[in-house]
Protein backbone atom coordinates (compact mmCIF):
# COMPACT_ATOMS: atom_id res chain seq x y z
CA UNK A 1 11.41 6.43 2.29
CA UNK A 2 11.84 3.18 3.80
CA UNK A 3 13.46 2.50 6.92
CA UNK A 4 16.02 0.78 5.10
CA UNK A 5 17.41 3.55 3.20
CA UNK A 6 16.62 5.69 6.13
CA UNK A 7 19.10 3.95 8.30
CA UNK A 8 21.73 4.13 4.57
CA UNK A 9 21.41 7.80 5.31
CA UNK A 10 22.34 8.04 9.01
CA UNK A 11 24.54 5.60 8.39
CA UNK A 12 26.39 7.75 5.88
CA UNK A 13 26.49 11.24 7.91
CA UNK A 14 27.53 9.70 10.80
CA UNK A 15 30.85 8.06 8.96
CA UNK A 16 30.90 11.69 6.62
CA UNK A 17 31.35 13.55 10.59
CA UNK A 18 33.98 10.97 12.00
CA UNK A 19 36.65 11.70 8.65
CA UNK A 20 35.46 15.42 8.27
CA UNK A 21 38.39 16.41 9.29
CA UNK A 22 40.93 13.82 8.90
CA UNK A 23 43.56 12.78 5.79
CA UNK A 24 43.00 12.25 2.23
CA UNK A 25 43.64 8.88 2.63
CA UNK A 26 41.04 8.58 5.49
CA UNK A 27 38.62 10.20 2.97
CA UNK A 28 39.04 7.28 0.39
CA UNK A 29 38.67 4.82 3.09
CA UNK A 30 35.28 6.57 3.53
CA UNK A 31 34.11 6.53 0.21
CA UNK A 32 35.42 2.86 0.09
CA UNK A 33 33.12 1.76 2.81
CA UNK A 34 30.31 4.19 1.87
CA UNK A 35 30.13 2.31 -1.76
CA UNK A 36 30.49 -1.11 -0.08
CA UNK A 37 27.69 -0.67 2.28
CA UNK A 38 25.69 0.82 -0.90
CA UNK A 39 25.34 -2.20 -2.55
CA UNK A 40 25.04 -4.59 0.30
CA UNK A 41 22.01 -2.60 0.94
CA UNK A 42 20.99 -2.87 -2.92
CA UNK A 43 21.78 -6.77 -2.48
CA UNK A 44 19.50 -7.14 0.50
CA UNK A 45 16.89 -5.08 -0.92
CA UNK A 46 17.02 -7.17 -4.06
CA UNK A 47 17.09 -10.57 -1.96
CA UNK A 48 14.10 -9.72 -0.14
CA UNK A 49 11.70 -8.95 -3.35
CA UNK A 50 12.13 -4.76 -2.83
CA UNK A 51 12.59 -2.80 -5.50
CA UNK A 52 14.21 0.61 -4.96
CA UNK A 53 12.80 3.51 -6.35
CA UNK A 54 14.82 4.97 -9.20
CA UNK A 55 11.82 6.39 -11.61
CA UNK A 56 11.06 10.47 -12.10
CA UNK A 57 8.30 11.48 -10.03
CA UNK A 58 5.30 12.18 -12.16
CA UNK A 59 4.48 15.68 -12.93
CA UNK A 60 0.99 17.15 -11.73
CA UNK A 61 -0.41 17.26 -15.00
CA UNK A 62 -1.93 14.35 -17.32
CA UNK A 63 -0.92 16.83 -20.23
CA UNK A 64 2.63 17.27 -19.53
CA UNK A 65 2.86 13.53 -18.67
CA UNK A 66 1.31 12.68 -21.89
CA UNK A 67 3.61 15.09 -23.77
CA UNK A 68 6.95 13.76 -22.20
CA UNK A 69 6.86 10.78 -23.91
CA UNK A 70 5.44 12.01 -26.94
CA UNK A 71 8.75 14.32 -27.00
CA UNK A 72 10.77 11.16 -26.15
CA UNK A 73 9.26 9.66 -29.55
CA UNK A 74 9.46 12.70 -31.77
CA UNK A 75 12.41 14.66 -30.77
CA UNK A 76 14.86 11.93 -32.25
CA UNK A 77 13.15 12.05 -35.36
CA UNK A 78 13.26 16.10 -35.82
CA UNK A 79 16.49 16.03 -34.35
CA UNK A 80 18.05 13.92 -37.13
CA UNK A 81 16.50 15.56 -40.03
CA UNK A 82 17.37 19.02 -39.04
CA UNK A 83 21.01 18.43 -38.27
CA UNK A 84 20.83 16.81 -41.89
CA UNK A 85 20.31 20.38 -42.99
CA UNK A 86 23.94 21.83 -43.33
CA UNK A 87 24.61 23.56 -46.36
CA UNK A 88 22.98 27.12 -45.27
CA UNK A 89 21.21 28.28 -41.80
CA UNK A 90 18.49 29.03 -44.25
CA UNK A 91 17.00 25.65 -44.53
CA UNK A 92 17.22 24.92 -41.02
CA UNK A 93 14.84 28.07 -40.74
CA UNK A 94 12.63 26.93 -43.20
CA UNK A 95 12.58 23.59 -41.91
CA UNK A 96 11.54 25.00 -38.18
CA UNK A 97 9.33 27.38 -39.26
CA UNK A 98 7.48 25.02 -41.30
CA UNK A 99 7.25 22.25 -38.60
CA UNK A 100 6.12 24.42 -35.78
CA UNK A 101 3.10 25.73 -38.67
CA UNK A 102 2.34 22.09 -39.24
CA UNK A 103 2.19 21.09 -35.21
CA UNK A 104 -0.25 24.20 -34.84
CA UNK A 105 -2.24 23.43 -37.80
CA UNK A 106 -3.04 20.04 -37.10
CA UNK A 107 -3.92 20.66 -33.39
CA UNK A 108 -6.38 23.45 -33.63
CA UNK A 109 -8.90 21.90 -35.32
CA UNK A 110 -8.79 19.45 -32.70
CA UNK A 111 -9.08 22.11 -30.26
CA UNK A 112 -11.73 23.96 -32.10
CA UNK A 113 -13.73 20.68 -32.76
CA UNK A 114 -13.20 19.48 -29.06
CA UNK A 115 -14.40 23.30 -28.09
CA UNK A 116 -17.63 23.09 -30.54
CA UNK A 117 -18.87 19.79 -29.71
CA UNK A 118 -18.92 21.02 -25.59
CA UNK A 119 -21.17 23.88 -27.08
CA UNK A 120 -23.44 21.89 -29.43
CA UNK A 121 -23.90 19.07 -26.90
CA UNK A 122 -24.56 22.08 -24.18
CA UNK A 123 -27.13 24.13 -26.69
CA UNK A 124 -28.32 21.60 -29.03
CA UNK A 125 -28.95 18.27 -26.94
CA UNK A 126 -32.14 17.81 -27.37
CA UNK A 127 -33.26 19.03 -30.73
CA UNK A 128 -33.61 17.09 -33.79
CA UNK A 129 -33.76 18.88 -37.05
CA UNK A 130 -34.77 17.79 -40.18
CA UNK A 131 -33.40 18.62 -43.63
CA UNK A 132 -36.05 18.94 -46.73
CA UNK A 133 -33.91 17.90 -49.95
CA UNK A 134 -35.40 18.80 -52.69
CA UNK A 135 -34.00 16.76 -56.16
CA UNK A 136 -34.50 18.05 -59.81
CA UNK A 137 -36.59 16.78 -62.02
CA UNK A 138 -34.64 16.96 -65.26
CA UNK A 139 -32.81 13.70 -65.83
CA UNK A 140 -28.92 13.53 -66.60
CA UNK A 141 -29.53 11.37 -70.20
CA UNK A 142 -31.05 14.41 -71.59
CA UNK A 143 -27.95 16.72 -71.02
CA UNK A 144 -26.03 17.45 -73.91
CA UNK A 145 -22.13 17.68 -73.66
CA UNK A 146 -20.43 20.30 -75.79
CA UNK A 147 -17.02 19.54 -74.92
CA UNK A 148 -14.38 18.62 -76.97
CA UNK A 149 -12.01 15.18 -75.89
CA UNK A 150 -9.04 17.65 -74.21
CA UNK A 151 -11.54 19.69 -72.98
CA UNK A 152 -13.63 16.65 -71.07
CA UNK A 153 -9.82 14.89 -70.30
CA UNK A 154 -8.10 18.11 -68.58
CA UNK A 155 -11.54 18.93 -66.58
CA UNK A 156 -11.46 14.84 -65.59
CA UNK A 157 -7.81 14.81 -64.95
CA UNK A 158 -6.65 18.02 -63.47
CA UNK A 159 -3.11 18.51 -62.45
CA UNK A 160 -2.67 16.99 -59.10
CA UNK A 161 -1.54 19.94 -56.51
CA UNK A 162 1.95 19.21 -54.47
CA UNK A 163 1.37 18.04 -51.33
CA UNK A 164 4.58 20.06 -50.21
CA UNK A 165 2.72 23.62 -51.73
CA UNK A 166 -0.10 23.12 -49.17
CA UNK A 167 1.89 22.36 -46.49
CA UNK A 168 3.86 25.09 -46.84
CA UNK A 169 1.62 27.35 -47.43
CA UNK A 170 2.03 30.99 -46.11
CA UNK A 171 5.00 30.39 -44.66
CA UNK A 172 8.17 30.76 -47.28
CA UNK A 173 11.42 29.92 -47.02
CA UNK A 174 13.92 27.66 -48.08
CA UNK A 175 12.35 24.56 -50.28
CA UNK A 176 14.74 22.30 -49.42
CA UNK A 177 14.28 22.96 -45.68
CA UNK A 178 10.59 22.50 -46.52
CA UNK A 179 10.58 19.54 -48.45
CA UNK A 180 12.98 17.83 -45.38
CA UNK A 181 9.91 19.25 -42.95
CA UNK A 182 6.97 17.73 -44.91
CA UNK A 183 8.78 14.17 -44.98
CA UNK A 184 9.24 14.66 -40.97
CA UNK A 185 6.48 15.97 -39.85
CA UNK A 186 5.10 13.08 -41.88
CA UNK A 187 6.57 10.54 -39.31
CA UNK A 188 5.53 12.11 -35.95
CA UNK A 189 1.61 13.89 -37.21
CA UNK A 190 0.23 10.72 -35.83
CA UNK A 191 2.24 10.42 -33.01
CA UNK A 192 1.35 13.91 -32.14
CA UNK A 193 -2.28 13.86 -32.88
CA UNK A 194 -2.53 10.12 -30.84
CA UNK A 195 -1.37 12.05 -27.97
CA UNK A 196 -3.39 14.56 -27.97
CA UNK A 197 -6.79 12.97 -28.36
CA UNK A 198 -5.71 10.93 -25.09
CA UNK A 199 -6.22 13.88 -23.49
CA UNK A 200 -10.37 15.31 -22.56
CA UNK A 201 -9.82 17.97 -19.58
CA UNK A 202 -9.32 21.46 -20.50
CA UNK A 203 -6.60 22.02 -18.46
CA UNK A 204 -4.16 19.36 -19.34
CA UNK A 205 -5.28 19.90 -23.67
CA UNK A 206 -4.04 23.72 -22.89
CA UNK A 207 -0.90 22.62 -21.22
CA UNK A 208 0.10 19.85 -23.69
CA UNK A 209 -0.34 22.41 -26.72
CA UNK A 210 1.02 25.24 -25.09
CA UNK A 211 3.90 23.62 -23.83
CA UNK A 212 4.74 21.48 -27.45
CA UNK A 213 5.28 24.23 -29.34
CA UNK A 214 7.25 25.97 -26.72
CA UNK A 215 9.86 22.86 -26.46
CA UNK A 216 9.98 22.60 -30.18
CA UNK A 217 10.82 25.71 -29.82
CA UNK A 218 13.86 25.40 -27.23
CA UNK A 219 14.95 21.61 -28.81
CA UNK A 220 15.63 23.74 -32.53
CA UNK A 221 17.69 26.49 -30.83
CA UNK A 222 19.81 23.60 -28.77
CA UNK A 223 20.12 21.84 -32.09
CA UNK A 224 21.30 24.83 -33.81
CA UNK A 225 23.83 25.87 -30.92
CA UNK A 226 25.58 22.21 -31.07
CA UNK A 227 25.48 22.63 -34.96
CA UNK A 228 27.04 26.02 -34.51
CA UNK A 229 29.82 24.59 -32.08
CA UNK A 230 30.90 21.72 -34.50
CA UNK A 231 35.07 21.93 -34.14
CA UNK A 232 37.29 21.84 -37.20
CA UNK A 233 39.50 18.78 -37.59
CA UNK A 234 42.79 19.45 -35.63
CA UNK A 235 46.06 20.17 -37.76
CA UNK A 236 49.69 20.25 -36.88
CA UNK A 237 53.26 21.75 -38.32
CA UNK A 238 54.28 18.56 -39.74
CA UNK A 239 50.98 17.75 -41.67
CA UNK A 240 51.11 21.72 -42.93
CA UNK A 241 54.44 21.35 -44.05
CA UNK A 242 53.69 18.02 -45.67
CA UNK A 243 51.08 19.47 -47.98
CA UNK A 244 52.38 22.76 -48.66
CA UNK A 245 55.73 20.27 -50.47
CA UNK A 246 53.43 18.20 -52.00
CA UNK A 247 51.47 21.05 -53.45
CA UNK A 248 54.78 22.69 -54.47
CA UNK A 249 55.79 19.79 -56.53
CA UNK A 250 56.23 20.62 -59.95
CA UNK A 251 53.61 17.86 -62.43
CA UNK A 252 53.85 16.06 -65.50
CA UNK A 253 55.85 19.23 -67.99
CA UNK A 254 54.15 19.10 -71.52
CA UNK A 255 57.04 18.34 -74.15
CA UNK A 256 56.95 20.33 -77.40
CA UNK A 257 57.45 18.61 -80.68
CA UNK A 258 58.91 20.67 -83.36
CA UNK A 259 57.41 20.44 -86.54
């Protein structure tokens, strides 16, 4: 704290004391000259090249650091696509269950390959090994194929597997909800994975993976709750009455011809 904004402060008590007990009126006066002297001290502070200090103080941790922004980036994203899910609860389940999978499939082999590396490098520094290969010695232009053409094409072309199966994999649910979560999950895996890999202490890679799943967590139940609390559209007498009349309203009579 500066002295500048330390003298605001005294400042400020000492006129909050003089009115404490004194009129309404005398009150706005106060907060009238309290505002006024605000931003002449802003002014002056701005004048003389300072630059008051309005950003969040850092957290301890790199890893939660790291993972703030990367929730600034990727909550939007999830946000919109899950509130697009509003036929049935259903495939907003299946949509969170299936990105929550995805974030904890892609980073444990990260963790596991960040873990395994320490131990190789720790166990396995300084050996070399080498690898005998040994190679046939019957050539390929002497292999005869007994296929037929559809047999040769559907072993050459096999069907390609959806995308959207293995993602989904083991987990169930709605499609819908996980077709919606593949396509997301599909703009922020990079973002997520980028993030990550910034990170090479223990510590903070523990804190950023723990703590992502947990918010995804806590961001899908607030998303659900302001889904749940969506209001009606107002109504009144006179628009009730209105439509009732108009749905009373005889239509078009068929006329019979007789023959």
């Amino acid at each position: 704290m500066n002295k500048q904004e330390k003298l605001l402060r005294e400042n400020i008590r000492h006129m909050i004391r003089i009115v404490k007990q004194r009129t309404v009126s005398d009150e706005n006066k106060l907060r009238e000259m309290i505002r006024g002297f605000t931003e002449y001290e802003i002014s002056t502070m701005f004048k003389e090249g300072q630059t008051p200090d309005v950003s969040p103080t850092p957290n301890k941790s790199t890893g939660i650091n790291v993972l703030e922004e990367l929730l600034k980036k990727i909550v939007p994203v999830v946000e919109t696509d899950f509130k697009s899910l509003t036929t049935d609860s259903e495939q907003r389940q299946s949509f969170r269950s299936h990105i929550i999978n995805a974030v904890i499939n892609t980073l444990t082999p990260a963790k596991i390959n960040t873990d395994a590396a320490d131990e190789n490098l720790q166990e396995y520094g300084d050996v070399e090994e080498e690898l005998d290969i040994v190679v046939g010695d019957v050539p390929d232009d002497k292999f005869i194929d007994i296929r037929t053409a559809a047999e040769r094409s559907a072993e050459e072309d096999p069907e390609e597997e959806d995308p959207r199966d293995s993602f989904g994999a083991g987990i169930g649910g709605d499609e819908t909800g996980r077709n919606m979560a593949y396509q997301s999950f599909k703009k922020i895996e990079s973002s997520i994975i980028d993030s990550y890999e910034l990170l090479s202490n223990d510590e903070d890679q523990e804190l950023f993976y723990d703590y992502l799943i947990a918010n995804l967590k806590l961001y899908f139940d607030k998303f659900e709750e302001e889904l749940a609390g969506t209001v009606e559209e107002p109504s009144n007498q006179a628009y009730d009455m209105a439509k009732d009349d108009a749905a009373a309203q005889p239509g078009d009579e068929e006329i019979e011809f007789e023959v």
